[in-house]
N, C-alpha and C. Protein backbone atom coordinates (compact mmCIF):
# COMPACT_ATOMS: atom_id res chain seq x y z
N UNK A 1 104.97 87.48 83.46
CA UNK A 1 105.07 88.68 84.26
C UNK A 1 104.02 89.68 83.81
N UNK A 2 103.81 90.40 84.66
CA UNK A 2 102.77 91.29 84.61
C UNK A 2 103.24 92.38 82.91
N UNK A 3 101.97 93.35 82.39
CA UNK A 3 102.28 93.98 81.78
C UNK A 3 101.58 95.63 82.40
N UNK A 4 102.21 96.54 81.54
CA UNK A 4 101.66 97.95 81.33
C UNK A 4 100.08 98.10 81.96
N UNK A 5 99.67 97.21 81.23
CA UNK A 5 98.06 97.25 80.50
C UNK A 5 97.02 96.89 81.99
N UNK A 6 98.09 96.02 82.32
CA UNK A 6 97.19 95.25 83.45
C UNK A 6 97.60 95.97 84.78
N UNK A 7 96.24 95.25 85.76
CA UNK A 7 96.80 95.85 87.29
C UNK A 7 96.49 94.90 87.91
N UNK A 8 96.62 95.18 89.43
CA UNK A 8 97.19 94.37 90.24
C UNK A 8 96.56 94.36 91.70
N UNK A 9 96.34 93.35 92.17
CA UNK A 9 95.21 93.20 93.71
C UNK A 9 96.62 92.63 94.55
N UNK A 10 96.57 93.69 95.46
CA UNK A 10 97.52 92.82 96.77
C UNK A 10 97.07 92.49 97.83
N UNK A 11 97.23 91.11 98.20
CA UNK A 11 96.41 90.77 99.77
C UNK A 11 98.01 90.79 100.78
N UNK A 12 96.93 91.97 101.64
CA UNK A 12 98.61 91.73 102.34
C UNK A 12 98.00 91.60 104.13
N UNK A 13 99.19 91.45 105.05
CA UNK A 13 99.03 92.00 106.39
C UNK A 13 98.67 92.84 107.17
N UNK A 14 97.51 93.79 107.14
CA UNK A 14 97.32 94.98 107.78
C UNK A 14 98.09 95.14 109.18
N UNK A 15 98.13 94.35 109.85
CA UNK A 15 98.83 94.48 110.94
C UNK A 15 99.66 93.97 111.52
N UNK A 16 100.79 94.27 110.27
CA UNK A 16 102.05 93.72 110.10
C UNK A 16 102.82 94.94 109.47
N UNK A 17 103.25 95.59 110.88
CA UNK A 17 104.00 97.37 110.41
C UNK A 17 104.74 97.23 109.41
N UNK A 18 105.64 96.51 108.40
CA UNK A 18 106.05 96.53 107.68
C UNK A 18 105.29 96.42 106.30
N UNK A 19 104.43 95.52 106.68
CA UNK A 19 103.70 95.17 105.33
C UNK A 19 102.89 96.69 104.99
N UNK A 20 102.15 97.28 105.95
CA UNK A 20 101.39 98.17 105.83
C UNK A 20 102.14 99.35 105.09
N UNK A 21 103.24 99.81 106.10
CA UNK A 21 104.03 100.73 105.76
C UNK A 21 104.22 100.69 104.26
N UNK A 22 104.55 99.15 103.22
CA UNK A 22 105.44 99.20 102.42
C UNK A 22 103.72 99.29 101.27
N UNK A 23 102.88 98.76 101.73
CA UNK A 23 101.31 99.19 100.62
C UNK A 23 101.10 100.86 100.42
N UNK A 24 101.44 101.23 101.45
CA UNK A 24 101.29 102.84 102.15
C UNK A 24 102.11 103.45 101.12
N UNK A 25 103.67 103.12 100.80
CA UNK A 25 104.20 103.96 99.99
C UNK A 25 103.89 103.18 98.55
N UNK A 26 103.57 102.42 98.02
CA UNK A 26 102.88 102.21 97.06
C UNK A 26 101.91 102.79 96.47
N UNK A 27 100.87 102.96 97.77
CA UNK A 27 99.95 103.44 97.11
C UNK A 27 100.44 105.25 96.70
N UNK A 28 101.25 105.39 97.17
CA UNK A 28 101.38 106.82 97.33
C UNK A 28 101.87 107.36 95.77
N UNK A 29 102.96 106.13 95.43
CA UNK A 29 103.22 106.25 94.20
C UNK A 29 102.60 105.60 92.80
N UNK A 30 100.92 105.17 93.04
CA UNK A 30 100.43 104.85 92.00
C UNK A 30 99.92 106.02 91.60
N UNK A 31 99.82 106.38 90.74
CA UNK A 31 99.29 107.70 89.97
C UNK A 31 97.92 107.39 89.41
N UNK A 32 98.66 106.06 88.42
CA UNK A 32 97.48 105.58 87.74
C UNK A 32 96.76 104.74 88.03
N UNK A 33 96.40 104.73 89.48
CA UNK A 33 95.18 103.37 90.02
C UNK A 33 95.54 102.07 89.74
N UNK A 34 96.84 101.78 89.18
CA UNK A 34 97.11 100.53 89.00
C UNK A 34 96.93 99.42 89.80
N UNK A 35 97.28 99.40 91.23
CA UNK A 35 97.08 98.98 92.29
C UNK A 35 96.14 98.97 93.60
N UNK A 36 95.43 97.77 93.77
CA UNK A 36 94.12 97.75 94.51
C UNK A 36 95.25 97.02 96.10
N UNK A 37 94.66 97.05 97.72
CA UNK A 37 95.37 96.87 98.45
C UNK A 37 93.95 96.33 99.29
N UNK A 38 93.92 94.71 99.82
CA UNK A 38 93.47 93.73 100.75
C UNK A 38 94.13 93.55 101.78
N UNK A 39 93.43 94.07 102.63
CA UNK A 39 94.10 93.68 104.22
C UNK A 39 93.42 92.44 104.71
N UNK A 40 94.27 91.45 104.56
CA UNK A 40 93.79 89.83 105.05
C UNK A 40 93.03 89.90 105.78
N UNK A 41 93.75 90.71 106.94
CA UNK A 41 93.05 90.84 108.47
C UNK A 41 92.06 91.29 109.06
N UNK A 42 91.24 92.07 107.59
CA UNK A 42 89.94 92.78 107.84
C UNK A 42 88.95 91.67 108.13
N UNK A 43 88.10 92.27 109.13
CA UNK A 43 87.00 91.54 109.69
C UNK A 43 86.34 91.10 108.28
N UNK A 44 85.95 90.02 107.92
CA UNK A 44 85.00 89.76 107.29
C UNK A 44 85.95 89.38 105.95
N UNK A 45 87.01 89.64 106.15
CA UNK A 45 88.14 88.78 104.66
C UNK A 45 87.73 87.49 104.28
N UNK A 46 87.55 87.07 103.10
CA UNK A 46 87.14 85.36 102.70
C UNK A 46 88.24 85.09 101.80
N UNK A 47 89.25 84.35 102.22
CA UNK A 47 90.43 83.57 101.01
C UNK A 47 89.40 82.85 99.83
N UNK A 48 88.20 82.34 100.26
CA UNK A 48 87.76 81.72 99.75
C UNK A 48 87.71 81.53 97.89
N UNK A 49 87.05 82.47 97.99
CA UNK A 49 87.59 83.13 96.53
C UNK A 49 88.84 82.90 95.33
N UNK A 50 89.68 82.84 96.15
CA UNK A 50 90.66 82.86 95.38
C UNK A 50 91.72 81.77 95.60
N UNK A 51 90.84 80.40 96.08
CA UNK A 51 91.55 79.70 96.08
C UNK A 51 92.83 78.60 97.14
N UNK A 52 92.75 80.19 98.17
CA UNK A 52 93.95 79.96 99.23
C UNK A 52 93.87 80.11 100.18
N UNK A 53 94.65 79.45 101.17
CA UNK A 53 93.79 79.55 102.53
C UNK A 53 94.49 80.71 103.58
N UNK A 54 93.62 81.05 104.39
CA UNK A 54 94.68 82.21 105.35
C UNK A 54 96.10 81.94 105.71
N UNK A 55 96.45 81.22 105.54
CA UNK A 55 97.53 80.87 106.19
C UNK A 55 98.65 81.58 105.16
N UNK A 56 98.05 80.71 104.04
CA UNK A 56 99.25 80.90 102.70
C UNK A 56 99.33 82.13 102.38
N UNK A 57 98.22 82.91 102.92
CA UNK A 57 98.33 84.15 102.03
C UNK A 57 98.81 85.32 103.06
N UNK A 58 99.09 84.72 104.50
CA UNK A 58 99.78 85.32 105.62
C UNK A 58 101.30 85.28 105.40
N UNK A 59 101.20 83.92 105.23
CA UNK A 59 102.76 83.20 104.97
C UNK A 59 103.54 84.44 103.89
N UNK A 60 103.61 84.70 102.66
CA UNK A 60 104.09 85.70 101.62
C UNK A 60 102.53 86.77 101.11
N UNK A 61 102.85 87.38 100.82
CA UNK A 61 102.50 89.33 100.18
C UNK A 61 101.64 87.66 98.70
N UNK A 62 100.24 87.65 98.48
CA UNK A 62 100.23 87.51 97.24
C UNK A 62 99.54 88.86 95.92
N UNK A 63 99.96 88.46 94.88
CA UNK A 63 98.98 89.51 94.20
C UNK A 63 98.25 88.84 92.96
N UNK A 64 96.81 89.63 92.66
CA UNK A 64 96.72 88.44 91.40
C UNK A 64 96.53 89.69 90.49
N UNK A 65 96.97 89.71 89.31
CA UNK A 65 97.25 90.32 88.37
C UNK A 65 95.22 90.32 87.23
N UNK A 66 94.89 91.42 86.73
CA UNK A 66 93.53 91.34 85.89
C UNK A 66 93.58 90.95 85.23
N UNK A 67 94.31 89.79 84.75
CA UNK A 67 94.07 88.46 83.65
C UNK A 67 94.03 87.11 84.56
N UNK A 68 94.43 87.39 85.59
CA UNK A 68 94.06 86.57 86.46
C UNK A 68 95.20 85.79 87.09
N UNK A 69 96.66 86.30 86.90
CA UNK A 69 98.06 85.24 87.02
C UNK A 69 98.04 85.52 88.60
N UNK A 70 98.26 84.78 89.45
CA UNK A 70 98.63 84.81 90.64
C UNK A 70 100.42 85.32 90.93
N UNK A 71 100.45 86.10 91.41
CA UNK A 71 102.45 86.21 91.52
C UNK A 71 102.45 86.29 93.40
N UNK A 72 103.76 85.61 93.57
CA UNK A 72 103.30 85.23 95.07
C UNK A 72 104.67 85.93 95.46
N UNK A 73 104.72 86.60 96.73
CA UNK A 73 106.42 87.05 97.19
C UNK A 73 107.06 87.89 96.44
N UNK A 74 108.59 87.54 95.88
CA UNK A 74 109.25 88.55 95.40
C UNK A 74 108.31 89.05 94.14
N UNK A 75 107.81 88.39 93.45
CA UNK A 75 107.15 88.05 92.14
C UNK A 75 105.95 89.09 91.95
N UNK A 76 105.26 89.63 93.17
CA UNK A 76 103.95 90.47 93.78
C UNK A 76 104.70 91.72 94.08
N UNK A 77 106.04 91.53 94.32
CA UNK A 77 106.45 93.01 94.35
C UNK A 77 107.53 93.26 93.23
N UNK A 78 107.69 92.48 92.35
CA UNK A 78 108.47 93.07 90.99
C UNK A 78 107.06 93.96 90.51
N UNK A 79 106.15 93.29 89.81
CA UNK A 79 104.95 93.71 89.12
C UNK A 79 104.44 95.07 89.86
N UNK A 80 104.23 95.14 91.11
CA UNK A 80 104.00 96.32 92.11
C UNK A 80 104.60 97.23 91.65
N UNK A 81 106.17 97.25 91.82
CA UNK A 81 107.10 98.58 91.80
C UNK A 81 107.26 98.83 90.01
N UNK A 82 106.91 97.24 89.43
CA UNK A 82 106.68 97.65 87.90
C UNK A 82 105.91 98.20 87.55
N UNK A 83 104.56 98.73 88.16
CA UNK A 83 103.31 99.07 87.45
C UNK A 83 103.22 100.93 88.10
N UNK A 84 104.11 101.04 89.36
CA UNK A 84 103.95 102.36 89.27
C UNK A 84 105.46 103.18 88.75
N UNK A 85 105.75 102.36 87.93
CA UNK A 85 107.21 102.87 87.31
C UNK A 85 108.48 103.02 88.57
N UNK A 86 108.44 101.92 89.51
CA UNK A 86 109.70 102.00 90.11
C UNK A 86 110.32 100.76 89.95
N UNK A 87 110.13 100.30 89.10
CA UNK A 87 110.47 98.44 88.79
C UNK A 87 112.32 98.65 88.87
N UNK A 88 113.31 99.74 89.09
CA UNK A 88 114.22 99.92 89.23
C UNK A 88 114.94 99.68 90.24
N UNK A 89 114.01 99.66 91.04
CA UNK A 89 114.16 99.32 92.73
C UNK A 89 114.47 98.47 93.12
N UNK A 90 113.52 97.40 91.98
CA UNK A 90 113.57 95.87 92.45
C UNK A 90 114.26 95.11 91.09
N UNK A 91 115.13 95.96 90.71
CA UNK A 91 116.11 95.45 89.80
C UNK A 91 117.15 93.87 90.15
N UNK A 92 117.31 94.34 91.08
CA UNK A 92 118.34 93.02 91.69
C UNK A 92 117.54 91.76 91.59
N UNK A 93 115.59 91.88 92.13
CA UNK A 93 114.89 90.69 92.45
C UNK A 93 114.90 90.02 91.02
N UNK A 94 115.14 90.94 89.72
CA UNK A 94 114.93 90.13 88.30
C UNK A 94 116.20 89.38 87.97
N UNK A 95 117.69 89.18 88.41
CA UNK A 95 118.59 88.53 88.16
C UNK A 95 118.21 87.21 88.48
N UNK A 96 118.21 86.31 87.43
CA UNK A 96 117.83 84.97 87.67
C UNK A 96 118.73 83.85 88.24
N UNK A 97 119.97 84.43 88.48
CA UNK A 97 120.52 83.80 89.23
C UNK A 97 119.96 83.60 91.13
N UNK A 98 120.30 84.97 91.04
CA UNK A 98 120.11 85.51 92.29
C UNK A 98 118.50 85.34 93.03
N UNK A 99 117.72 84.82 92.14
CA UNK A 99 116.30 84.90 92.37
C UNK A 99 116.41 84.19 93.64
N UNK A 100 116.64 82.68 93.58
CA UNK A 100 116.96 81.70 94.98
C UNK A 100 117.03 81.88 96.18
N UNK A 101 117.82 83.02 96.29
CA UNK A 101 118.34 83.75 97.48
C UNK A 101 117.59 84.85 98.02
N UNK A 102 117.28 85.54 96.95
CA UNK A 102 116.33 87.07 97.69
C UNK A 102 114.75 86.02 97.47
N UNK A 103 114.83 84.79 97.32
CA UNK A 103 113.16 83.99 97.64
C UNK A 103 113.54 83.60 99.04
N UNK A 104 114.64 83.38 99.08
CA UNK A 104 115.35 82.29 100.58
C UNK A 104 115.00 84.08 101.51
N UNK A 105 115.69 85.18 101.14
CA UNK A 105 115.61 85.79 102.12
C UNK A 105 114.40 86.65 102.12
N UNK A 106 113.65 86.75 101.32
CA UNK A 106 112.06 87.34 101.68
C UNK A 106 111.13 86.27 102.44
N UNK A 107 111.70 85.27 102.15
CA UNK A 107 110.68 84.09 102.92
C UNK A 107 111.22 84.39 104.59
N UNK A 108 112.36 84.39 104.85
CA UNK A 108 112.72 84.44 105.99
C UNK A 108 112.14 85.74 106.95
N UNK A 109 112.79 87.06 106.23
CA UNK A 109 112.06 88.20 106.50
C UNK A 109 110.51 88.01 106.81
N UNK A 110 109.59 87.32 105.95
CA UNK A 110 107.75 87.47 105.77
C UNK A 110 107.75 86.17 106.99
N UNK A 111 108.63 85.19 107.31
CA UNK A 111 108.31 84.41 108.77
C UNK A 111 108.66 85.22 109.80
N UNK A 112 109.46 86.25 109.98
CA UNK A 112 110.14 86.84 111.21
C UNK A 112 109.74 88.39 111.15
N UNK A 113 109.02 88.84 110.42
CA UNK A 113 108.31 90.01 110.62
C UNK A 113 107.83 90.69 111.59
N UNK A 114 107.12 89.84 112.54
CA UNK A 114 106.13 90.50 113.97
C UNK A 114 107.87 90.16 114.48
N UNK A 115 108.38 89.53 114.64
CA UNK A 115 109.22 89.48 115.94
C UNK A 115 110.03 90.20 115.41
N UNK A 116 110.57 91.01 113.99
CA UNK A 116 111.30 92.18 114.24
C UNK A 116 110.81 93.45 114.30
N UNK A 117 109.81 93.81 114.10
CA UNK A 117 108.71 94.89 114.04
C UNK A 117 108.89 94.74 115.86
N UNK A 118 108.71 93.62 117.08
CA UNK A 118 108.68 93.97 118.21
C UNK A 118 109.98 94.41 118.47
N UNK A 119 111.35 93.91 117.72
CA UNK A 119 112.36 94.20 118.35
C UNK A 119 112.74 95.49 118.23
N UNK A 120 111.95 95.84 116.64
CA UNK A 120 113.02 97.36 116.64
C UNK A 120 111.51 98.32 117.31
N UNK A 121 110.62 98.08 118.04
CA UNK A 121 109.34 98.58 118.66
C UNK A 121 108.39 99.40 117.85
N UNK A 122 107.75 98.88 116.72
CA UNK A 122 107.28 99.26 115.76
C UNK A 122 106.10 98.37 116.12
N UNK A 123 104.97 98.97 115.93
CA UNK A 123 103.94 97.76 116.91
C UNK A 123 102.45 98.15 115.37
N UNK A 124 101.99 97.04 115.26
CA UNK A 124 100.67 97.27 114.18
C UNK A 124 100.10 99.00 114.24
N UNK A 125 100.30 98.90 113.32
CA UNK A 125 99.27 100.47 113.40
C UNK A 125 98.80 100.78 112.22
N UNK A 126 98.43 99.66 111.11
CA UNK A 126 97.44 99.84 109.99
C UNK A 126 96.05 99.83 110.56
N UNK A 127 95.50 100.83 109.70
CA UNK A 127 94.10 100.90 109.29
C UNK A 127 93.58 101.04 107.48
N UNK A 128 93.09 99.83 107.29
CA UNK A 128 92.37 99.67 105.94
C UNK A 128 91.24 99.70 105.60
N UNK A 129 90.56 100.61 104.58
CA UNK A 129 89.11 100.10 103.91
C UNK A 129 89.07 100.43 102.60
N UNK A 130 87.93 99.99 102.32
CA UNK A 130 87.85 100.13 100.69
C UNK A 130 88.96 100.40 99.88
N UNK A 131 89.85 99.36 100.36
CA UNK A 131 91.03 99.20 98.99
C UNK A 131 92.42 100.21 99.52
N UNK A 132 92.01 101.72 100.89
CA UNK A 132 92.98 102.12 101.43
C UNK A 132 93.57 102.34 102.43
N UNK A 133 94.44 102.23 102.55
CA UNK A 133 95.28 101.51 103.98
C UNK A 133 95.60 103.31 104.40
N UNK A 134 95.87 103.41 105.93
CA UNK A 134 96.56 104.32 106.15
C UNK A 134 97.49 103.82 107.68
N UNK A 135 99.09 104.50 107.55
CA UNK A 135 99.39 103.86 108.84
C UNK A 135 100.21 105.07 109.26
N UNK A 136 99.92 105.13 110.43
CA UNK A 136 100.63 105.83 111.57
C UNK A 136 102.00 106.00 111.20
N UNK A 137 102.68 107.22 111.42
CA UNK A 137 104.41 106.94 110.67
C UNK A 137 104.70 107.21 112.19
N UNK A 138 105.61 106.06 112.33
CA UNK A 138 106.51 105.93 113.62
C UNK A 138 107.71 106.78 113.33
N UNK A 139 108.48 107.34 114.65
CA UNK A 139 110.14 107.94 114.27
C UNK A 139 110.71 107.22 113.64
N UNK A 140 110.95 105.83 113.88
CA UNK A 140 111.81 104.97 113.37
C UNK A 140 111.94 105.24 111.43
N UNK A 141 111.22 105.88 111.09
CA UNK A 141 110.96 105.66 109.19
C UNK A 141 111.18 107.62 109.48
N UNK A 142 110.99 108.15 109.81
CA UNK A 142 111.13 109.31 109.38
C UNK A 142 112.34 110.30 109.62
């Protein structure tokens, strides 16, 4: 698991209202630059680099940590909410029992994303560059 010392690259969905939204309040609460933010979807994105192909890295949130550990899913957002001191949040995701299940149900959530983002009418509205995302706040969050 990630430490203090280290930080953290997230490749995520830009235009995937949830995903954006949830980099958005991240970034809001890094203080200390801990956290860098990749929008897959930017013109000119290369997985290449790192190994993985668009798909996989559409499929779950990955992050790779500056020693180089890859953490994929729940695992990319323990270290996240750990590094800007809200790792409290995601207290439940560290019970190792329970891990199975909140993997079973973030996987499910990160496949059914666009089709609940259309249901509850929350439609893409990230914009990313150089590392910062900004997104439109819909009523629905405020």
């Amino acid at each position: 698991m990630i430490t203090m010392t280290e930080s953290l690259t997230l490749y995520f969905d830009g235009p995937c209202y949830f995903c954006a939204a949830e980099m958005r309040r991240l970034e809001s609460w890094d203080r200390l630059g801990k956290l860098k933010f990749i929008d897959i979807a930017e013109e000119g994105f290369d997985p290449a680099p790192l190994g993985k192909d668009l798909a996989a890295l559409n499929r779950e949130l990955h992050g790779w940590t500056s020693s180089g550990e890859c953490l994929v899913g729940i695992d990319s957002m323990i270290a996240a909410y750990t590094l800007v001191n809200r790792g409290w949040m995601v207290a439940p995701l560290r019970v190792r029992p329970l891990r199975p299940v909140f993997r079973l149900l973030y996987r499910s959530f990160a496949d059914n994303r666009q089709r609940i983002s259309s249901m509850l009418g929350l439609k893409p509205v990230a914009t990313c560059s150089s590392g910062t995302c900004s997104v439109d706040r819909n009523p629905f969050w405020k």
